[in-house]
C-alpha atoms as a PDB file:
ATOM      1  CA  UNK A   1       6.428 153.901-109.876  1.00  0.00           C
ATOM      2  CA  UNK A   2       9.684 154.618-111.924  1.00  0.00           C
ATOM      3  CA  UNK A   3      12.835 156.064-110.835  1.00  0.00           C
ATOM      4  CA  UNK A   4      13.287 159.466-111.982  1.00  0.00           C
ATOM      5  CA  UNK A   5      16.405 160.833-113.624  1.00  0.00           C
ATOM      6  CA  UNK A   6      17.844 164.445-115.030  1.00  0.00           C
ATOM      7  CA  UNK A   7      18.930 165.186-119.121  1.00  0.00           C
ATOM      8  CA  UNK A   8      19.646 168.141-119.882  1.00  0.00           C
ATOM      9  CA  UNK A   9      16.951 170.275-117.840  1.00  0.00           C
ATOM     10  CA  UNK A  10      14.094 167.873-117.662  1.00  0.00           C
ATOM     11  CA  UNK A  11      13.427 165.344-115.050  1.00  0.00           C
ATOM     12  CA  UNK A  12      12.062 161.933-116.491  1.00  0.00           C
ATOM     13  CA  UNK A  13      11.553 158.168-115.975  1.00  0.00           C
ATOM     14  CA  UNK A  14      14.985 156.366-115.909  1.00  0.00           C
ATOM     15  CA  UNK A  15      14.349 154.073-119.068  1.00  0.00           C
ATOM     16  CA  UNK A  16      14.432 157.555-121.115  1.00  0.00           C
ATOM     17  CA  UNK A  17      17.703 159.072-120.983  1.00  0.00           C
ATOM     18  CA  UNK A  18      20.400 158.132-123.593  1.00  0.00           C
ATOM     19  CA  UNK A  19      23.460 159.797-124.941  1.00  0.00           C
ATOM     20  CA  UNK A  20      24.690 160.871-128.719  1.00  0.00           C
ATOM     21  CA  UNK A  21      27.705 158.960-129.800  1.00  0.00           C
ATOM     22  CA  UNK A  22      28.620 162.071-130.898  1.00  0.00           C
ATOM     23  CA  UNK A  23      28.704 163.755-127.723  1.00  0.00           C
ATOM     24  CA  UNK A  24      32.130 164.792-126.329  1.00  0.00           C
ATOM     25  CA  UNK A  25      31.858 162.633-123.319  1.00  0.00           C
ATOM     26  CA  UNK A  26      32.102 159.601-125.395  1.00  0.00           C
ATOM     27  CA  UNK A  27      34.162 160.491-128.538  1.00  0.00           C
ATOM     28  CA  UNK A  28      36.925 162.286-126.632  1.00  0.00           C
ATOM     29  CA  UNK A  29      36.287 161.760-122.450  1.00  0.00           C
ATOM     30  CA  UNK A  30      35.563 165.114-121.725  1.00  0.00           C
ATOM     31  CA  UNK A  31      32.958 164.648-118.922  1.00  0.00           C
ATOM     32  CA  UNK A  32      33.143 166.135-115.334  1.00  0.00           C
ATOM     33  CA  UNK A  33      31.420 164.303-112.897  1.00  0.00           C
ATOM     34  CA  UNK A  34      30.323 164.220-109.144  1.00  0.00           C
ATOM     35  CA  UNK A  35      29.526 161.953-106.722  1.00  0.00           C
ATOM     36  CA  UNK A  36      27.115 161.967-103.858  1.00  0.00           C
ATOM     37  CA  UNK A  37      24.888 159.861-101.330  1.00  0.00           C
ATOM     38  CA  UNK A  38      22.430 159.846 -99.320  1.00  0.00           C
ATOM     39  CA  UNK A  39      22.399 159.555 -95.373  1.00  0.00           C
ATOM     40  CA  UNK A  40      18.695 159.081 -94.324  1.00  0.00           C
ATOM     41  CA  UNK A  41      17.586 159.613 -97.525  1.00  0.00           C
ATOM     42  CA  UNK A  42      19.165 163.112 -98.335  1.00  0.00           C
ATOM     43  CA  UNK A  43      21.671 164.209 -99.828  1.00  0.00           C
ATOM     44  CA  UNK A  44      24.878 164.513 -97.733  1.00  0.00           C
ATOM     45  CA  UNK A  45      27.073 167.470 -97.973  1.00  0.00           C
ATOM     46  CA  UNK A  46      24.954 168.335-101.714  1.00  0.00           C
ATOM     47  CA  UNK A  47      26.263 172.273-101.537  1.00  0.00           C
ATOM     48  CA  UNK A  48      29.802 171.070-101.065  1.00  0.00           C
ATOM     49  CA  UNK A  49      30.196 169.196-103.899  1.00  0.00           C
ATOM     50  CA  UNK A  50      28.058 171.452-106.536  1.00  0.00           C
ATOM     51  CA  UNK A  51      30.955 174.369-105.689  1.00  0.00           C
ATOM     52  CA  UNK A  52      33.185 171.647-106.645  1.00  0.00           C
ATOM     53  CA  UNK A  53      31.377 170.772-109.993  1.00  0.00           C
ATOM     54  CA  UNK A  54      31.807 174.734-110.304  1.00  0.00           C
ATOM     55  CA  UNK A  55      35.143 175.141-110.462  1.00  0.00           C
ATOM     56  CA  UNK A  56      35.690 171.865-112.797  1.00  0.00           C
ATOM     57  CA  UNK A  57      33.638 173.238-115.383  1.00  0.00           C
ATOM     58  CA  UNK A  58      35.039 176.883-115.036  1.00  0.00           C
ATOM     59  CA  UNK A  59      38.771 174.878-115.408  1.00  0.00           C
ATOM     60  CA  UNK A  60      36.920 173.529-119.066  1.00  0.00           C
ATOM     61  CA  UNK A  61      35.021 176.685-119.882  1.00  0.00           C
ATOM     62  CA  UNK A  62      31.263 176.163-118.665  1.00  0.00           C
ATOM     63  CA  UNK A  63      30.041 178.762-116.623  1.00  0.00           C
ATOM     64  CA  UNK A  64      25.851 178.975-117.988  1.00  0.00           C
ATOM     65  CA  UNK A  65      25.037 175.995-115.681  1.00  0.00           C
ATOM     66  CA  UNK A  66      22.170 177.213-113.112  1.00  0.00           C
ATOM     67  CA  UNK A  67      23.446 175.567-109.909  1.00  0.00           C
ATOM     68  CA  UNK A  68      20.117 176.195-108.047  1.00  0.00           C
ATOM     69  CA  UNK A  69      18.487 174.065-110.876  1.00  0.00           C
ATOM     70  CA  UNK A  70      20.353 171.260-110.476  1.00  0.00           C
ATOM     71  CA  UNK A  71      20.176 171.701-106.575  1.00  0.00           C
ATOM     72  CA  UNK A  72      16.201 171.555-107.183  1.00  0.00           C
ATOM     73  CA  UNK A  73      16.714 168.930-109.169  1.00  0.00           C
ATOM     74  CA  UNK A  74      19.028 166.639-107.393  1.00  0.00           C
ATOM     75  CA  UNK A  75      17.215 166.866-104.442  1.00  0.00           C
ATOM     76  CA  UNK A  76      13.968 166.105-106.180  1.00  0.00           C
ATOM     77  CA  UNK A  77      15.747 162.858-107.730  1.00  0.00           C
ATOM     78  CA  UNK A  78      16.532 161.836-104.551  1.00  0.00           C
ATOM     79  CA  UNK A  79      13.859 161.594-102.946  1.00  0.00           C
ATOM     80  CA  UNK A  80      11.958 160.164-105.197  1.00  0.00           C
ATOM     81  CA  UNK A  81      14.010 157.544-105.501  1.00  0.00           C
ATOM     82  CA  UNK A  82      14.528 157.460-102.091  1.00  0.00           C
ATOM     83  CA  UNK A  83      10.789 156.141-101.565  1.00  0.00           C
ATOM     84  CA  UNK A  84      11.322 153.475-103.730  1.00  0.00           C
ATOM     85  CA  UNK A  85      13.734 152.003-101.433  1.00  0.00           C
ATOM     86  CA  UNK A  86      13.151 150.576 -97.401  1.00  0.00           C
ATOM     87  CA  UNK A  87      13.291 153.326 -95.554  1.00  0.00           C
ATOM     88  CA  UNK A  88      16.754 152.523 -93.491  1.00  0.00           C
ATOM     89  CA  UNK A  89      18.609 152.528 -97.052  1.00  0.00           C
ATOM     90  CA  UNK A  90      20.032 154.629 -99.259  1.00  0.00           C
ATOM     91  CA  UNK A  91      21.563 155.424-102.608  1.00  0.00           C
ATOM     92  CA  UNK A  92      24.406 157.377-104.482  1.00  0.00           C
ATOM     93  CA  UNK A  93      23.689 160.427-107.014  1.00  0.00           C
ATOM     94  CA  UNK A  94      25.981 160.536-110.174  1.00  0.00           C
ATOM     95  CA  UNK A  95      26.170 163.857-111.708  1.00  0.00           C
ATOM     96  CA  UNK A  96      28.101 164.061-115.483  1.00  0.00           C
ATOM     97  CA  UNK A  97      28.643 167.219-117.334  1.00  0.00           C
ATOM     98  CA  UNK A  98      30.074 167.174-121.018  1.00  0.00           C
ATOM     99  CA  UNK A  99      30.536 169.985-123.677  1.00  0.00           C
ATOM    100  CA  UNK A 100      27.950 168.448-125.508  1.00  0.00           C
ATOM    101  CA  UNK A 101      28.078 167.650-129.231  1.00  0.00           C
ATOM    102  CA  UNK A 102      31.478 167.001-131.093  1.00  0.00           C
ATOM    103  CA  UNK A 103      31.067 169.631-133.649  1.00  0.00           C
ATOM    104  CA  UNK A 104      33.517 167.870-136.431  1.00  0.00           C
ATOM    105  CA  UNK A 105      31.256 164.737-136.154  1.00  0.00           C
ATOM    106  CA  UNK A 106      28.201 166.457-136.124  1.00  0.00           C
ATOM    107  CA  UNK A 107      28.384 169.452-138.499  1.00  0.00           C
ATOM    108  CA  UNK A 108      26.095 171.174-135.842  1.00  0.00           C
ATOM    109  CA  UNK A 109      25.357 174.099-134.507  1.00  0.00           C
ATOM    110  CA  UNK A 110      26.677 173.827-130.690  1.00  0.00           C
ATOM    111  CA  UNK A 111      23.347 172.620-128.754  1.00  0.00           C
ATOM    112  CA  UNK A 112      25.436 173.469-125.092  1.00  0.00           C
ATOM    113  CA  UNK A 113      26.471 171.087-122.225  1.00  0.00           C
ATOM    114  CA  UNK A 114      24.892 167.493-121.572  1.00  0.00           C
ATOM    115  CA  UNK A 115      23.860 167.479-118.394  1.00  0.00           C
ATOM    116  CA  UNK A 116      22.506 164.588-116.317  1.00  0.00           C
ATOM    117  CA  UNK A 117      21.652 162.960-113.127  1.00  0.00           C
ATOM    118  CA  UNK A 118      21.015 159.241-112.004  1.00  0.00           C
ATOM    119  CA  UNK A 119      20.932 157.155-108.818  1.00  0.00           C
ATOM    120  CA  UNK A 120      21.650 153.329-108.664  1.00  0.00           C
ATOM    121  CA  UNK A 121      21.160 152.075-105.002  1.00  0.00           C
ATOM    122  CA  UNK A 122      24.410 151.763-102.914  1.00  0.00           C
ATOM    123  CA  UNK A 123      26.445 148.897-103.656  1.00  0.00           C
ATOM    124  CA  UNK A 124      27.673 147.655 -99.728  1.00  0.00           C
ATOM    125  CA  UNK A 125      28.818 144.512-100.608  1.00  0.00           C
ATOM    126  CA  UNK A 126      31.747 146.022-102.228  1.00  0.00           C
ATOM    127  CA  UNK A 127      33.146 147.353 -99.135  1.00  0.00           C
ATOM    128  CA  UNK A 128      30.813 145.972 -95.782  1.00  0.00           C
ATOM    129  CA  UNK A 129      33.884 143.345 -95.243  1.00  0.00           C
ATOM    130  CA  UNK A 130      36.664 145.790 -95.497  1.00  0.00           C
ATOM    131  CA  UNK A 131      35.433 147.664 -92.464  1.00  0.00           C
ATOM    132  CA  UNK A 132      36.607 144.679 -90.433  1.00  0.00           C
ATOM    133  CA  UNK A 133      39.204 142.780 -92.477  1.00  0.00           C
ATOM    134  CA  UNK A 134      40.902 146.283 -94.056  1.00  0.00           C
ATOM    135  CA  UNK A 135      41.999 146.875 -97.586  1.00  0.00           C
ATOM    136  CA  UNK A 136      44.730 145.758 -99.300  1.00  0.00           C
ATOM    137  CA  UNK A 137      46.905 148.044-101.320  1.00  0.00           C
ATOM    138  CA  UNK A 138      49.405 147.768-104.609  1.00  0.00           C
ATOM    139  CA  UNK A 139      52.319 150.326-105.530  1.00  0.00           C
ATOM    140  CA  UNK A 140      51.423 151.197-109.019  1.00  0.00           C
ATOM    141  CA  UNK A 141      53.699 151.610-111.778  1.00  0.00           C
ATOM    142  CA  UNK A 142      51.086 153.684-113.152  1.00  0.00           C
ATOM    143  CA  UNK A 143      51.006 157.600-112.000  1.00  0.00           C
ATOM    144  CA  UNK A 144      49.329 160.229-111.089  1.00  0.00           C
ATOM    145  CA  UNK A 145      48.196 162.493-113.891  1.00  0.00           C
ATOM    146  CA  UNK A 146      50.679 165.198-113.381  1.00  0.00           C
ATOM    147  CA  UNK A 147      48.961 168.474-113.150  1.00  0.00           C
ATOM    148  CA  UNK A 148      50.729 169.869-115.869  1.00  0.00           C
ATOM    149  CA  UNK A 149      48.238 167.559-117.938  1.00  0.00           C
ATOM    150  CA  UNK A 150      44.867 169.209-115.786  1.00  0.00           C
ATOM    151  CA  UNK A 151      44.698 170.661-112.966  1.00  0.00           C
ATOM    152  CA  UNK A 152      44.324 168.208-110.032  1.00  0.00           C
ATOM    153  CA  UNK A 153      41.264 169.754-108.481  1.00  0.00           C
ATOM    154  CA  UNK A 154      39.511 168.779-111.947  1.00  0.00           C
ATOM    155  CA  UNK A 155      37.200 166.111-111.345  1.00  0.00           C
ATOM    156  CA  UNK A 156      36.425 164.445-114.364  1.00  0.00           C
ATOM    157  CA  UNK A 157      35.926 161.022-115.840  1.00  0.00           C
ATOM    158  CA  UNK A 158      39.240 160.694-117.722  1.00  0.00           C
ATOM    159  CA  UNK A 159      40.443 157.571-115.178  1.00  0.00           C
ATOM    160  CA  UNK A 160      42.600 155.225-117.707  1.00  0.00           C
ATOM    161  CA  UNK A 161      45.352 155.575-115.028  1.00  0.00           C
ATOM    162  CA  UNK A 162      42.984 153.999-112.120  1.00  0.00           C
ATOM    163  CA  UNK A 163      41.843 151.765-114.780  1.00  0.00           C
ATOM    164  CA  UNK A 164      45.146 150.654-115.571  1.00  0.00           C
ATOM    165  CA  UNK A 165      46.916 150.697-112.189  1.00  0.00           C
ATOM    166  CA  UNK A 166      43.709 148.675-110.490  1.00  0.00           C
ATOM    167  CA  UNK A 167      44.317 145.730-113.182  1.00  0.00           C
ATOM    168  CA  UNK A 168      48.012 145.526-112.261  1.00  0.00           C
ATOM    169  CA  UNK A 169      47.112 145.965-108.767  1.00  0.00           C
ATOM    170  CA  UNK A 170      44.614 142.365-109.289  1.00  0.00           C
ATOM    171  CA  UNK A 171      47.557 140.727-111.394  1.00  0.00           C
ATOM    172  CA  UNK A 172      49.864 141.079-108.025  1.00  0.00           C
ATOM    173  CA  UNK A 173      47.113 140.545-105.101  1.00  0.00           C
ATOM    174  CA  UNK A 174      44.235 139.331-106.186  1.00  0.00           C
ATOM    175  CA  UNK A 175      41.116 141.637-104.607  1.00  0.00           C
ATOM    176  CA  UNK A 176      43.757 144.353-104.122  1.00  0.00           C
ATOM    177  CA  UNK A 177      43.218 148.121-104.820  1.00  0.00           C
ATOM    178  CA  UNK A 178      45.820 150.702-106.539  1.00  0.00           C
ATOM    179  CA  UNK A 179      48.194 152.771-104.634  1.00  0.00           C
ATOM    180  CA  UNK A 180      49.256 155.946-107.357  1.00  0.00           C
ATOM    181  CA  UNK A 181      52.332 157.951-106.721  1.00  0.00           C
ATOM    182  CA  UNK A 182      53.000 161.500-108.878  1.00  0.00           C
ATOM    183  CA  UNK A 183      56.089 161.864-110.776  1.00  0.00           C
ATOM    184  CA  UNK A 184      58.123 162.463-107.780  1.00  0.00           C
ATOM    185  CA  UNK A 185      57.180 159.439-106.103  1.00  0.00           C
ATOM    186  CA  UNK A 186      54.948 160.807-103.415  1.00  0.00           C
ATOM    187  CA  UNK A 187      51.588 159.320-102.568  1.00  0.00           C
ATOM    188  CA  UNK A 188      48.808 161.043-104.211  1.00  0.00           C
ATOM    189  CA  UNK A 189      45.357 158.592-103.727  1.00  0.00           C
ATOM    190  CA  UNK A 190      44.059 155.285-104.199  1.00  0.00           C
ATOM    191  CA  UNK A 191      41.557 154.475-107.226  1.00  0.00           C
ATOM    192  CA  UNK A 192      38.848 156.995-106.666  1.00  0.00           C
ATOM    193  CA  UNK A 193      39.547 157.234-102.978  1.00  0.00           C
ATOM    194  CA  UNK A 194      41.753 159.887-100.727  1.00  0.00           C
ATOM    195  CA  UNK A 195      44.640 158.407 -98.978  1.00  0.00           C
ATOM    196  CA  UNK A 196      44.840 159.626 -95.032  1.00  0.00           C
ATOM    197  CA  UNK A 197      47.678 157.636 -92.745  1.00  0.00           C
ATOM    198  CA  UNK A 198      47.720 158.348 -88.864  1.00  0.00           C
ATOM    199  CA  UNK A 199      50.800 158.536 -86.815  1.00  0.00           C
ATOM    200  CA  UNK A 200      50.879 158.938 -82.964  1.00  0.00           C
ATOM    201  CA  UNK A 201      52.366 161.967 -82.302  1.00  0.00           C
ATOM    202  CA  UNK A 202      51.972 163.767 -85.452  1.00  0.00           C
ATOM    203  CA  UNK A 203      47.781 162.922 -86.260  1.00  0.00           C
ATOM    204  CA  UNK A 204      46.226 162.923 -89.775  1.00  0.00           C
ATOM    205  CA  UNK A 205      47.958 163.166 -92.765  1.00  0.00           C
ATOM    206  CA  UNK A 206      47.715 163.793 -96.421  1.00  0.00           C
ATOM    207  CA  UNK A 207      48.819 164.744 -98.978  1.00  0.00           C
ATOM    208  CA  UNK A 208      48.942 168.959 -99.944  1.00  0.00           C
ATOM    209  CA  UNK A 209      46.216 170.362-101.523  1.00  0.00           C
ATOM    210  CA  UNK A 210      48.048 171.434-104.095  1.00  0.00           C
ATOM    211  CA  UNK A 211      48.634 167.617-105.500  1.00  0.00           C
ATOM    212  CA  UNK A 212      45.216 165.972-104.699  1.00  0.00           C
ATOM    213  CA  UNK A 213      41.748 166.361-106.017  1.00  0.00           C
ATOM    214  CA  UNK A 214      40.199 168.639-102.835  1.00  0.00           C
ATOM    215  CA  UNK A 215      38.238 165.987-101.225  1.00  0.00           C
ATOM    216  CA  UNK A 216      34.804 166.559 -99.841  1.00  0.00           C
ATOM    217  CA  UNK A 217      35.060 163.147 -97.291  1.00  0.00           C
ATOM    218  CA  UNK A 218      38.529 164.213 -96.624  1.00  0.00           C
ATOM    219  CA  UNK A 219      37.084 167.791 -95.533  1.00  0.00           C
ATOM    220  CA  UNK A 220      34.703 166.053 -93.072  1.00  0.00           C
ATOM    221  CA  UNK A 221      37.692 164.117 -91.596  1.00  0.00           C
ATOM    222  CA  UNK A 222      39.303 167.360 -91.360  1.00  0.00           C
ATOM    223  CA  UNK A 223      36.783 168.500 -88.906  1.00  0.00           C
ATOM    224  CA  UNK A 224      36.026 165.624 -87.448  1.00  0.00           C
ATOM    225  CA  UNK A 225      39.736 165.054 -85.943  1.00  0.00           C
ATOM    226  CA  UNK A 226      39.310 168.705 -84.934  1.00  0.00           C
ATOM    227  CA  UNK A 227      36.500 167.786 -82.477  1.00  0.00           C
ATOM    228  CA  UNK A 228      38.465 164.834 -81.601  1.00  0.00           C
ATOM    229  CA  UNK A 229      41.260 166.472 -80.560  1.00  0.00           C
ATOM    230  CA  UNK A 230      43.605 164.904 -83.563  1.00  0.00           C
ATOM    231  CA  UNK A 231      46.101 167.002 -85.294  1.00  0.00           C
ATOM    232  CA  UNK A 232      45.762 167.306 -89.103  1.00  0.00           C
ATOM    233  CA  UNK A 233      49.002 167.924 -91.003  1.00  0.00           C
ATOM    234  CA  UNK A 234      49.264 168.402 -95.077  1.00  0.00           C
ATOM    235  CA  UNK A 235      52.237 167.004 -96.303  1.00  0.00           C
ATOM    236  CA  UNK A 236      54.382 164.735 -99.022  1.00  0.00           C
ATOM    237  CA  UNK A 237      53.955 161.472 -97.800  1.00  0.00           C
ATOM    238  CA  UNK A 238      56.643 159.110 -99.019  1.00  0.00           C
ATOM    239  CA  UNK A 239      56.116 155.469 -99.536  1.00  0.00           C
ATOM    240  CA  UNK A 240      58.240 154.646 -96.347  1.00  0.00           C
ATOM    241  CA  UNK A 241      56.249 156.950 -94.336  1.00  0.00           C
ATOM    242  CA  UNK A 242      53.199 154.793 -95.851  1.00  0.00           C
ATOM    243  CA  UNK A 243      54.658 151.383 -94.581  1.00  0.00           C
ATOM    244  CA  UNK A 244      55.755 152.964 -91.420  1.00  0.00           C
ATOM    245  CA  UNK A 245      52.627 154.252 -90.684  1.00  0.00           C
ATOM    246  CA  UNK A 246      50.409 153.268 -87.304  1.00  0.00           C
ATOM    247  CA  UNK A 247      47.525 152.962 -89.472  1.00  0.00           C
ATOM    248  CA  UNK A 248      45.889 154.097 -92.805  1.00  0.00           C
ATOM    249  CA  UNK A 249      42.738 154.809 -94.567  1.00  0.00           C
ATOM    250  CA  UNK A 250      40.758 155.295 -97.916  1.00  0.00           C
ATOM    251  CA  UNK A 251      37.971 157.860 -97.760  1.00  0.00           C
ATOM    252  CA  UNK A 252      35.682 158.968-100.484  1.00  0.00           C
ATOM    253  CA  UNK A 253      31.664 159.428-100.734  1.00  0.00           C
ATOM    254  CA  UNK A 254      29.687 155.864-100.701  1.00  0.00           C
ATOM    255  CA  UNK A 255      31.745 153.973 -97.964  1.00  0.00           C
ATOM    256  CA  UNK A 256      33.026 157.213 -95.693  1.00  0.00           C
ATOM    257  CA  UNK A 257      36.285 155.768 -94.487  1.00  0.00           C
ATOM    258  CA  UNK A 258      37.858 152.053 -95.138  1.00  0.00           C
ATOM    259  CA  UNK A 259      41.052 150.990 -93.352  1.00  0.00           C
ATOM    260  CA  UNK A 260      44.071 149.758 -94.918  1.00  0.00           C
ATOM    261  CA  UNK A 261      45.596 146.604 -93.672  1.00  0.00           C
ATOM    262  CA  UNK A 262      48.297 146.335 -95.858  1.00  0.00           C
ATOM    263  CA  UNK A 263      50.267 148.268 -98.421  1.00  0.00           C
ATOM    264  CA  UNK A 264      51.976 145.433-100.719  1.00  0.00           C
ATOM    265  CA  UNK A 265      53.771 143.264 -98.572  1.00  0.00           C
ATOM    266  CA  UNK A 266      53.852 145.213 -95.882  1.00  0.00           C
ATOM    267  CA  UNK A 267      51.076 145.275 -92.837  1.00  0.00           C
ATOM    268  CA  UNK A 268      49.863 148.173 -91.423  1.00  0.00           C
ATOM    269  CA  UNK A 269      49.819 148.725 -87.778  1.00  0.00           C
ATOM    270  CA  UNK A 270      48.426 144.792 -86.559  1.00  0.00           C
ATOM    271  CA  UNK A 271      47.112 144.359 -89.848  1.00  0.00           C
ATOM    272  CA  UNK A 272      43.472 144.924 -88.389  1.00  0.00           C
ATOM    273  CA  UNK A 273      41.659 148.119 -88.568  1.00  0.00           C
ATOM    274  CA  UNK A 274      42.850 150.188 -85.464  1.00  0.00           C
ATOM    275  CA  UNK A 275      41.297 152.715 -82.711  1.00  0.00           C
ATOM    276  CA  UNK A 276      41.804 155.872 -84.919  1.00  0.00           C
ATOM    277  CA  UNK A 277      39.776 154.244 -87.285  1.00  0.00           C
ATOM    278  CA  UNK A 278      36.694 153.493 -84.935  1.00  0.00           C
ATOM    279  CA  UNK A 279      36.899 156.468 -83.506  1.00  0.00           C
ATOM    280  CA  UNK A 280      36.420 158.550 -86.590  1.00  0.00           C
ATOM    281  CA  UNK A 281      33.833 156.323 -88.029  1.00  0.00           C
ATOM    282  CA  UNK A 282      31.820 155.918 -85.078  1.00  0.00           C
ATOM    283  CA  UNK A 283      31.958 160.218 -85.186  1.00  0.00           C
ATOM    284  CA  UNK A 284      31.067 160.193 -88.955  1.00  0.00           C
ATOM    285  CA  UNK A 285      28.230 157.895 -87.296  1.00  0.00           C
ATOM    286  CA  UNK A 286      27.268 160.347 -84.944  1.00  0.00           C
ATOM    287  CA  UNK A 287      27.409 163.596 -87.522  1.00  0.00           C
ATOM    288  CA  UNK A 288      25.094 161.697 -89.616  1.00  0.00           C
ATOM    289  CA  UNK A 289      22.318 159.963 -87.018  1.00  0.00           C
ATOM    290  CA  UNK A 290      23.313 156.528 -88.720  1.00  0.00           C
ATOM    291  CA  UNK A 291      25.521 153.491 -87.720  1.00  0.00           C
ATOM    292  CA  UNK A 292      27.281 153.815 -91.005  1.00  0.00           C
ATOM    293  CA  UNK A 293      29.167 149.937 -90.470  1.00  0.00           C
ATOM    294  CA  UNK A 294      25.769 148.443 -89.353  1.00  0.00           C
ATOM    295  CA  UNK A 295      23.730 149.662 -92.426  1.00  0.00           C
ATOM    296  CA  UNK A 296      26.375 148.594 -94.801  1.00  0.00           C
ATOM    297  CA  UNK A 297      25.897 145.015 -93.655  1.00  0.00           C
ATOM    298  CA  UNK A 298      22.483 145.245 -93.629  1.00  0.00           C
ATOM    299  CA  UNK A 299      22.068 146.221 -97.400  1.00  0.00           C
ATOM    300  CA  UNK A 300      25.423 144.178 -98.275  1.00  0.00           C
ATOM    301  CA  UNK A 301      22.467 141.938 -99.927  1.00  0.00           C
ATOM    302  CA  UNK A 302      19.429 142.834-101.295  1.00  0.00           C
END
């Protein structure tokens, strides 16, 4: 039984889909994208991130996408693809919209968007270890795209700048990860991960919503230190209060929330992950009826 994928309003067997050269996505970037995963085999916080896919393509002037379709169809994907796997693991959904055909290569009448959907299984190995050892962070010289560019709650594929800032990241620390700043020097995020630092006395923090992509992980953190009783506070964080912090964490979709153990050469806290840290994830654990730590070192390899 094949996997099953999504183009462009048709669900069929992953060794079928295929993109024009032509298309915008690859002859000028222009592709928004979204990332999800599955928890127990479904889709984890789906609705969320489709009203996010929304509002990127209203920023770039789609608005004839059928969200209910793509709900159908994402959750059929899923799934499906689901079954293919043991039953205790699970996989990540990638989304991609384009404007479809680059009319001055083409000479073409405008066929619409490309739209399609894939899953790949989760990839645990990448980050089962840092749950216990912590991540290591670089100050980039590279920056933030400034939102004068696009807006920052555009989520797209346009990510030279975490390309760029993760390979001077490895030059300095070898296995490191990048640390972006905006033009004013304030922490934005991480390569394709929210940045969240915790300081007794004050709680959560990150940066305003104004400045960051909004982050559906980040949202459930949000709540989370609600129930918790920790206080949740958007501000600029500067690179001191970074270092000075009494601990700090990456969030984003596949690996839920990753500790930071140090920011260049600089530790964090002990250098270990701390109790903030287990106490969120073993919530997250709870929300979702999974030992989120456990299965990653389970499926670390397959």
């Amino acid at each position: 039984m094949n996997e099953l994928s999504y183009w462009n309003g048709e669900l069929v067997t992953d060794d079928e889909p295929s993109i024009s050269v032509f298309d915008m996505g690859v002859v000028q970037g222009v592709t928004i994208s979204e990332q999800m995963r599955t928890f127990g085999g479904k889709l984890f916080r789906l609705d969320e991130h489709l009203q996010r896919l929304r509002r990127s393509l209203q920023i770039i002037g789609i608005d004839n996408l059928d969200m209910r379709e793509l709900k159908e169809a994402a959750e059929v994907i899923a799934s499906h693809n689901h079954s293919l796997l043991q039953s205790d693991d699970d996989l990540g959904l990638s989304l991609i919209v384009t404007p479809g055909s680059y009319a001055a290569a083409t000479h073409s009448d405008d066929p619409g968007p490309t739209v399609g959907m894939y899953t790949t299984p989760l990839p645990f190995h990448r980050w089962t270890d840092k749950y216990s050892t912590g991540e290591v962070l670089v100050v980039s010289s590279i920056r933030q795209v400034p939102a004068n560019c696009w807006p920052a709650e555009l989520k797209c594929r346009s990510r030279m700048h975490y390309f760029l800032a993760d390979r001077e990241a490895q030059r300095r620390i070898p296995g490191s990860r990048a640390l972006l700043l905006d033009q004013e020097g304030f922490v934005t995020e991480a390569s394709t991960a929210s940045v969240i630092l915790y300081r007794e006395g004050e709680g959560l923090v990150v940066p305003p919503a104004e400045k960051v992509l909004p982050g559906v992980s980040v949202g459930i953190l949000h709540s989370l230190a609600e129930s918790t009783g920790i206080n949740f506070v958007r501000r600029d964080i500067s690179i001191d209060d970074v270092r000075s912090a009494d601990e700090l964490f990456l969030s984003s979709t596949s690996s839920c929330i990753l500790p930071v153990s140090a920011v260049d050469d600089s530790q964090i806290g002990g250098g270990v992950p701390g109790e903030i840290f287990r106490q969120l994830m073993d919530a997250w654990s709870r929300l979702i009826g999974l030992d989120i730590i456990a299965q990653a070192a389970t499926f670390a390899v397959r």
